[in-house]
PDB file of N, CA and C in Angstrom:
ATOM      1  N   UNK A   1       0.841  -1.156   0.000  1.00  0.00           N
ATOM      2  CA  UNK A   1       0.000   0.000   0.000  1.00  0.00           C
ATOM      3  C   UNK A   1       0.899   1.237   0.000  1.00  0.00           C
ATOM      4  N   UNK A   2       0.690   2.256  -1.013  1.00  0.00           N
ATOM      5  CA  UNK A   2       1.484   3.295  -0.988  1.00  0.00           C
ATOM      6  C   UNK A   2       1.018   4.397   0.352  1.00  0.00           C
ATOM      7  N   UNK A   3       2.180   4.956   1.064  1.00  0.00           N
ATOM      8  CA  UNK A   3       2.018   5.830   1.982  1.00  0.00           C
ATOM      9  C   UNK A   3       0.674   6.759   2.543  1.00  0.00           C
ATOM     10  N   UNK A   4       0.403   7.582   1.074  1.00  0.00           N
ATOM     11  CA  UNK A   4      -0.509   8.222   0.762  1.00  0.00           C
ATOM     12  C   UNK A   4      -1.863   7.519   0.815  1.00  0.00           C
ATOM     13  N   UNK A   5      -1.853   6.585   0.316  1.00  0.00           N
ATOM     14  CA  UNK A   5      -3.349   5.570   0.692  1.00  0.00           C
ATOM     15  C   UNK A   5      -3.562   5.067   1.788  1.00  0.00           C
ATOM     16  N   UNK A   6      -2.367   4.946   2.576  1.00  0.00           N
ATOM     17  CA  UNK A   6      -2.736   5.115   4.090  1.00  0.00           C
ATOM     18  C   UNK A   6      -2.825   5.869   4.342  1.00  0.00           C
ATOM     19  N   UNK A   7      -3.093   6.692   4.611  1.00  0.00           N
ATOM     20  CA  UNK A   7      -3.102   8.627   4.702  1.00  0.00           C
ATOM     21  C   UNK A   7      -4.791   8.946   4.693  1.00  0.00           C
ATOM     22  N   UNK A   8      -5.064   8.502   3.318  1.00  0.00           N
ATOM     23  CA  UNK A   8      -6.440   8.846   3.158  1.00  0.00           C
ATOM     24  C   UNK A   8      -7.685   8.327   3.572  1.00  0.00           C
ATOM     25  N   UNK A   9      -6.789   6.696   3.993  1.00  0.00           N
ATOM     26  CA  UNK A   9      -7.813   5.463   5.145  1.00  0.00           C
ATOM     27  C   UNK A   9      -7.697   5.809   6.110  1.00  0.00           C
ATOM     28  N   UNK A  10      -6.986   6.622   6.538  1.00  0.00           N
ATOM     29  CA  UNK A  10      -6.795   7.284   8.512  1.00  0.00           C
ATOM     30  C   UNK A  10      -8.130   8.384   8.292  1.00  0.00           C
ATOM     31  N   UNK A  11      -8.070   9.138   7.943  1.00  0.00           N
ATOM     32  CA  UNK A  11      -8.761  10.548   7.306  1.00  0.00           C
ATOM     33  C   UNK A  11     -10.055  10.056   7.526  1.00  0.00           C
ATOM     34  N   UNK A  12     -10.599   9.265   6.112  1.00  0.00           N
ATOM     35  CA  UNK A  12     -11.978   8.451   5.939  1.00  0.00           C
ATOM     36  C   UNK A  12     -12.314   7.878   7.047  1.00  0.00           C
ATOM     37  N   UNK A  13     -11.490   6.781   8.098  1.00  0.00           N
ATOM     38  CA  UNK A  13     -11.808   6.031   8.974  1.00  0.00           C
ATOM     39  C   UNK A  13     -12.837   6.829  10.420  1.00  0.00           C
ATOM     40  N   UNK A  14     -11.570   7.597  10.485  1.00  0.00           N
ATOM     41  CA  UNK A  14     -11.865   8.747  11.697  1.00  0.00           C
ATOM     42  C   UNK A  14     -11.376   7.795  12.944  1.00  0.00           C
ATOM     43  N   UNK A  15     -12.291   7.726  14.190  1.00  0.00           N
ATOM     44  CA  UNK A  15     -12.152   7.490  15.209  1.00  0.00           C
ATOM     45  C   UNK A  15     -12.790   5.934  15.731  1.00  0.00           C
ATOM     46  N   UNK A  16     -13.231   5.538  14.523  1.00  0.00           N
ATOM     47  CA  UNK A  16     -14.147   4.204  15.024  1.00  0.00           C
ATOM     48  C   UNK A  16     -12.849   2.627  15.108  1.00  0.00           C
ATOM     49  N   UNK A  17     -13.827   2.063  15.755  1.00  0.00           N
ATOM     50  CA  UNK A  17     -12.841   0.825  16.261  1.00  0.00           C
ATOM     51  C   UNK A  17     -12.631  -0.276  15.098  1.00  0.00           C
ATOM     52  N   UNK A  18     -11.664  -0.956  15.043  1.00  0.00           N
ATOM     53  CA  UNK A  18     -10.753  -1.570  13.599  1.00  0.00           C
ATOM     54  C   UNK A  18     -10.531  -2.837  14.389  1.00  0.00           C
ATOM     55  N   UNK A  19     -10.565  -4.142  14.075  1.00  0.00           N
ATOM     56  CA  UNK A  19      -9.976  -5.097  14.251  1.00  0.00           C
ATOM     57  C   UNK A  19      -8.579  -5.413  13.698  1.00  0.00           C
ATOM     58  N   UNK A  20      -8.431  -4.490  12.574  1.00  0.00           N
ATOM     59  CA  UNK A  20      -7.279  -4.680  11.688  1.00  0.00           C
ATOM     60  C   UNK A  20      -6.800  -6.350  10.816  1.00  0.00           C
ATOM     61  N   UNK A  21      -7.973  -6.447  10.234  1.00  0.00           N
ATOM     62  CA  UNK A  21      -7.713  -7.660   9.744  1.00  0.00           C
ATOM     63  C   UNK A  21      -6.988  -8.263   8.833  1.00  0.00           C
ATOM     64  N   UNK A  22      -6.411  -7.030   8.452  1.00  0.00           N
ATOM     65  CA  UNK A  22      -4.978  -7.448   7.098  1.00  0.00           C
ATOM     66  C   UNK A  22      -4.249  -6.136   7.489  1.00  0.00           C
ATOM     67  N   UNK A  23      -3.249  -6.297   7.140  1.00  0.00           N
ATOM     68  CA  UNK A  23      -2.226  -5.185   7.451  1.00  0.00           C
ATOM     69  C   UNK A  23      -1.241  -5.195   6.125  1.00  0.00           C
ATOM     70  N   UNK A  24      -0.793  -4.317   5.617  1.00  0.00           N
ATOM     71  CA  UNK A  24      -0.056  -5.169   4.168  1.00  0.00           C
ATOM     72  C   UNK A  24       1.615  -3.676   4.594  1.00  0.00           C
ATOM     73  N   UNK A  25       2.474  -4.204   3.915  1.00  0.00           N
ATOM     74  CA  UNK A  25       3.641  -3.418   3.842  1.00  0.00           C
ATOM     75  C   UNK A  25       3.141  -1.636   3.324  1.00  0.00           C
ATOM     76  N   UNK A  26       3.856  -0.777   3.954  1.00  0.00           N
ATOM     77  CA  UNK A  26       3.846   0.439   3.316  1.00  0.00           C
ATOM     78  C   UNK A  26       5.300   0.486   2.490  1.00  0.00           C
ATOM     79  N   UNK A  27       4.301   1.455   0.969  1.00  0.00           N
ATOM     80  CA  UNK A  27       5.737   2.258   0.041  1.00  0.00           C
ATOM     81  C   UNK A  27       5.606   3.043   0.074  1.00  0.00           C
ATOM     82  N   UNK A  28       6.372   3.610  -0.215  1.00  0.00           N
ATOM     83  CA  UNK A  28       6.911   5.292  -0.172  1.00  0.00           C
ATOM     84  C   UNK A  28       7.745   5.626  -1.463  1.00  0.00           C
ATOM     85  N   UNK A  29       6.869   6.277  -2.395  1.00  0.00           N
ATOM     86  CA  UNK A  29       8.004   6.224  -4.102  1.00  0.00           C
ATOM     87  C   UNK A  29       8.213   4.915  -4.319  1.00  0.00           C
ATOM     88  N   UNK A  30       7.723   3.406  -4.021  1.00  0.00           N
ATOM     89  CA  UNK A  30       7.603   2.275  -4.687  1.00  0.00           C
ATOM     90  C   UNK A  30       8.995   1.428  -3.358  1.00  0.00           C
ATOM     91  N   UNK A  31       9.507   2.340  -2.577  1.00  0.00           N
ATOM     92  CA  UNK A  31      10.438   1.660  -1.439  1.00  0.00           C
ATOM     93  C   UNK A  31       9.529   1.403  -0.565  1.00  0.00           C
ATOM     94  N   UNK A  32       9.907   0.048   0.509  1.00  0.00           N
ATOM     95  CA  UNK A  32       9.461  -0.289   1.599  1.00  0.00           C
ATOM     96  C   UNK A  32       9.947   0.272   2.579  1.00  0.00           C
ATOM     97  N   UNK A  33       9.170   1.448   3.043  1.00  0.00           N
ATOM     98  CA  UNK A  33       9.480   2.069   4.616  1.00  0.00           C
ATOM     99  C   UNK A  33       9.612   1.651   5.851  1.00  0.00           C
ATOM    100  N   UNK A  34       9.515   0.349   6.146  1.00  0.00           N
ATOM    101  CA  UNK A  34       9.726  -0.512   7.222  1.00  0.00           C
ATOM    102  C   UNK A  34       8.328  -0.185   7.892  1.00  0.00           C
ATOM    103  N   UNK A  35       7.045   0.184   7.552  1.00  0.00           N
ATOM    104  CA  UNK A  35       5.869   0.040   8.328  1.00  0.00           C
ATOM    105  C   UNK A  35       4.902  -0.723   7.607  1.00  0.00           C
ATOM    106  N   UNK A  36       4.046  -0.920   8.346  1.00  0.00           N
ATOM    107  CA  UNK A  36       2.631  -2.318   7.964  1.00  0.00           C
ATOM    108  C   UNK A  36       1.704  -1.008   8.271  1.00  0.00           C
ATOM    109  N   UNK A  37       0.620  -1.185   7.332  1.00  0.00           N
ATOM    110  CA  UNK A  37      -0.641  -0.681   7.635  1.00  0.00           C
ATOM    111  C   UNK A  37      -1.922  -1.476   7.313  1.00  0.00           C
ATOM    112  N   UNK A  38      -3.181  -0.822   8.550  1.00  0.00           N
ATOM    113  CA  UNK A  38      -4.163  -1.586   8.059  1.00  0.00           C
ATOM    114  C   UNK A  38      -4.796  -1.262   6.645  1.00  0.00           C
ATOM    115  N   UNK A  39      -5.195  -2.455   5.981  1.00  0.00           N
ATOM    116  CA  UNK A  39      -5.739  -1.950   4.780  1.00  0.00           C
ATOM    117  C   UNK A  39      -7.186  -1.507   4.699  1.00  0.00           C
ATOM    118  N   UNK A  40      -7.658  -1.587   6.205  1.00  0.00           N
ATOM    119  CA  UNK A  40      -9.566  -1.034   6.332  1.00  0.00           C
ATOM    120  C   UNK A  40      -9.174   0.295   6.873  1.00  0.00           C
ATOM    121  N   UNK A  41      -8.830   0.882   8.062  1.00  0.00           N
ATOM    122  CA  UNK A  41      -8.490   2.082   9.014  1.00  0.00           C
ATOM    123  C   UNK A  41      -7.217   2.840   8.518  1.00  0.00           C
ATOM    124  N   UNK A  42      -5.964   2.149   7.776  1.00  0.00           N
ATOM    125  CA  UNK A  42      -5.047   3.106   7.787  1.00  0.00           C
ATOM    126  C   UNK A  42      -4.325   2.856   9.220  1.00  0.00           C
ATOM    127  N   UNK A  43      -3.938   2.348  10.047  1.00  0.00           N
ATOM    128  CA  UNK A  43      -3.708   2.518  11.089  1.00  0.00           C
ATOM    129  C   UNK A  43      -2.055   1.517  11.191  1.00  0.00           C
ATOM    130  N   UNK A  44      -1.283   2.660  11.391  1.00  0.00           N
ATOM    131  CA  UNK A  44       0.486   2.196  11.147  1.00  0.00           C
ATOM    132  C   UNK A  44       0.892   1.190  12.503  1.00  0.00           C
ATOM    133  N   UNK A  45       2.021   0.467  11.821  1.00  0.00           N
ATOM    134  CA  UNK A  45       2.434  -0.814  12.698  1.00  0.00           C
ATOM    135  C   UNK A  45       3.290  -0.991  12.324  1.00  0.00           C
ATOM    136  N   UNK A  46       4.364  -0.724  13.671  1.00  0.00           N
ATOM    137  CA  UNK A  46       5.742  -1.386  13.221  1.00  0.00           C
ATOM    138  C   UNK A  46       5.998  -2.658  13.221  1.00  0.00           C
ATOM    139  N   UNK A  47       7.445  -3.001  12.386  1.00  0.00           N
ATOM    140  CA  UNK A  47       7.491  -4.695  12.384  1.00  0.00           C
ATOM    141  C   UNK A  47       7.235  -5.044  13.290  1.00  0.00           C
ATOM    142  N   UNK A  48       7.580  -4.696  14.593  1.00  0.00           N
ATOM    143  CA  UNK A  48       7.138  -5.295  15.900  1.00  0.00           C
ATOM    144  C   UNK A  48       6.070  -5.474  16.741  1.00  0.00           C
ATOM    145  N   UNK A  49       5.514  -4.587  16.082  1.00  0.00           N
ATOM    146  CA  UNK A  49       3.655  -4.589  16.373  1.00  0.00           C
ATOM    147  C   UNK A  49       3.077  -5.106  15.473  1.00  0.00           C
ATOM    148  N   UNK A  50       3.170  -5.660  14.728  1.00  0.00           N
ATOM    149  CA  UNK A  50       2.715  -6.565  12.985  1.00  0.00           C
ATOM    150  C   UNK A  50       2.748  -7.692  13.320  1.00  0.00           C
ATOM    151  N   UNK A  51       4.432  -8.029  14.412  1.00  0.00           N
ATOM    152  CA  UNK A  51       4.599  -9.485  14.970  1.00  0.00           C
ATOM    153  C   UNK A  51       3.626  -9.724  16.085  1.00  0.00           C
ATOM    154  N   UNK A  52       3.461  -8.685  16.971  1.00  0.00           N
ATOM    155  CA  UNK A  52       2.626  -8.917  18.235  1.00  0.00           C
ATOM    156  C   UNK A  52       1.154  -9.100  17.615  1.00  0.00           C
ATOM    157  N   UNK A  53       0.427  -8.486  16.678  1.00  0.00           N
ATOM    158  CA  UNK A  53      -0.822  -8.845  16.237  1.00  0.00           C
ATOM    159  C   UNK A  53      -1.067  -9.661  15.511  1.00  0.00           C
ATOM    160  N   UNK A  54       0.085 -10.237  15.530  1.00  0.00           N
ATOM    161  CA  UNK A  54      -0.083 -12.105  14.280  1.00  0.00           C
ATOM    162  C   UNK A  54       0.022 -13.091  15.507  1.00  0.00           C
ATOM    163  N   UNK A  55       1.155 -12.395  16.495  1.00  0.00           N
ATOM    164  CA  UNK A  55       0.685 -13.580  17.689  1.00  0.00           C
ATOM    165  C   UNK A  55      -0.453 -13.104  18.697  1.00  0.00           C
ATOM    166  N   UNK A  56      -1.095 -12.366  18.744  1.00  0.00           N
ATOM    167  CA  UNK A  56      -2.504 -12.071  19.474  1.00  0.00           C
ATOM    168  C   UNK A  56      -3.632 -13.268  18.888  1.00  0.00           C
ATOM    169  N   UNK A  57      -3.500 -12.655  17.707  1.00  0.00           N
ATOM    170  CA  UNK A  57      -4.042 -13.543  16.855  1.00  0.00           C
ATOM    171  C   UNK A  57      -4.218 -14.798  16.528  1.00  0.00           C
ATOM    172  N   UNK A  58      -3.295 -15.503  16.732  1.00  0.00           N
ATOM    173  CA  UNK A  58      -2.768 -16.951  16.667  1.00  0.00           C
ATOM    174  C   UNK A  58      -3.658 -17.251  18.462  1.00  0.00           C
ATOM    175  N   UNK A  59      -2.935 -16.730  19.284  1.00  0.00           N
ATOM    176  CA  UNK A  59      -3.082 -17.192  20.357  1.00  0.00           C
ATOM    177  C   UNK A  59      -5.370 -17.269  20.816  1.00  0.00           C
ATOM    178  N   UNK A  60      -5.110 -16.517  20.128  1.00  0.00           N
ATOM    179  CA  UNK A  60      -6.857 -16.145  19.900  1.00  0.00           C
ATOM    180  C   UNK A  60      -7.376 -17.213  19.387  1.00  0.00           C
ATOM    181  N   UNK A  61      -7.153 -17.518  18.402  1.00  0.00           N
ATOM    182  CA  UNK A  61      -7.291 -18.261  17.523  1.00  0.00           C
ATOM    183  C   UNK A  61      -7.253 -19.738  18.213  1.00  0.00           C
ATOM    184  N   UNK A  62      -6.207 -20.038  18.655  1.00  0.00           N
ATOM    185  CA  UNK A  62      -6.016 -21.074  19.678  1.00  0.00           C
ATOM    186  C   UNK A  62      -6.970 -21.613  20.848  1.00  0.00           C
ATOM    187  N   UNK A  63      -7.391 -20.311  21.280  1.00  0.00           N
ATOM    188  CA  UNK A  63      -8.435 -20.152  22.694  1.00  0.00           C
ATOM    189  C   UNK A  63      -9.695 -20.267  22.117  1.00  0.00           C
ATOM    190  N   UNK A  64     -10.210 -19.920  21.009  1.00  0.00           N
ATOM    191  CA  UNK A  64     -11.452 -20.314  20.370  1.00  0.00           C
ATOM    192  C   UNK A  64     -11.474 -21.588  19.880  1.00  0.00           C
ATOM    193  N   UNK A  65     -10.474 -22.222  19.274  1.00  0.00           N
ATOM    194  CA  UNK A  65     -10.536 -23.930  18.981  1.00  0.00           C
ATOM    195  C   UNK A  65     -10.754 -24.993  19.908  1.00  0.00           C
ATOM    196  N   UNK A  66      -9.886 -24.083  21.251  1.00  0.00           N
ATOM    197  CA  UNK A  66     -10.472 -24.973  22.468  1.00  0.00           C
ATOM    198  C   UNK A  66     -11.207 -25.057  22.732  1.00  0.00           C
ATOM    199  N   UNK A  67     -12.473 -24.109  22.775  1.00  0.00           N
ATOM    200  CA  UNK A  67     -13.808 -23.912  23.286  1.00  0.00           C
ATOM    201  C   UNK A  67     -14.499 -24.967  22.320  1.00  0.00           C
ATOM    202  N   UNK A  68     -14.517 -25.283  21.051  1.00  0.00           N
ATOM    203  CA  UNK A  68     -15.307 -25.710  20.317  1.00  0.00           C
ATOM    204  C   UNK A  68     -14.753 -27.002  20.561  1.00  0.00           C
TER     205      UNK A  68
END
């Protein structure tokens, strides 16, 4: 996702709550800036917060299989 199109999904989104269900690489002039954004909200993530919401996720994911 180029920079700017995250830009304009923050803007549009506003203030409402995001699960963030895909997050894809940000470019900048066609380079990878080292950030993830959501592709619904716009909402920036560093590699290290990209890693923590793939393992939230997982672990989530985990805790609901048990139940069933």
């Amino acid at each position: 996702m180029e920079f700017n199109q995250s830009l304009k999904l923050k803007e549009q989104w506003g203030n409402k709550p995001c699960d963030h269900p895909k997050v894809e690489k940000v470019y900048y002039a066609g380079a990878f800036v080292l950030n993830y954004s959501c592709i619904l909200c716009g909402t920036d993530f560093t590699v290290a917060e990209k890693l923590e919401l793939e393992q939230m996720r997982k672990k989530q994911g985990q805790q609901t299989s048990q139940v069933h």
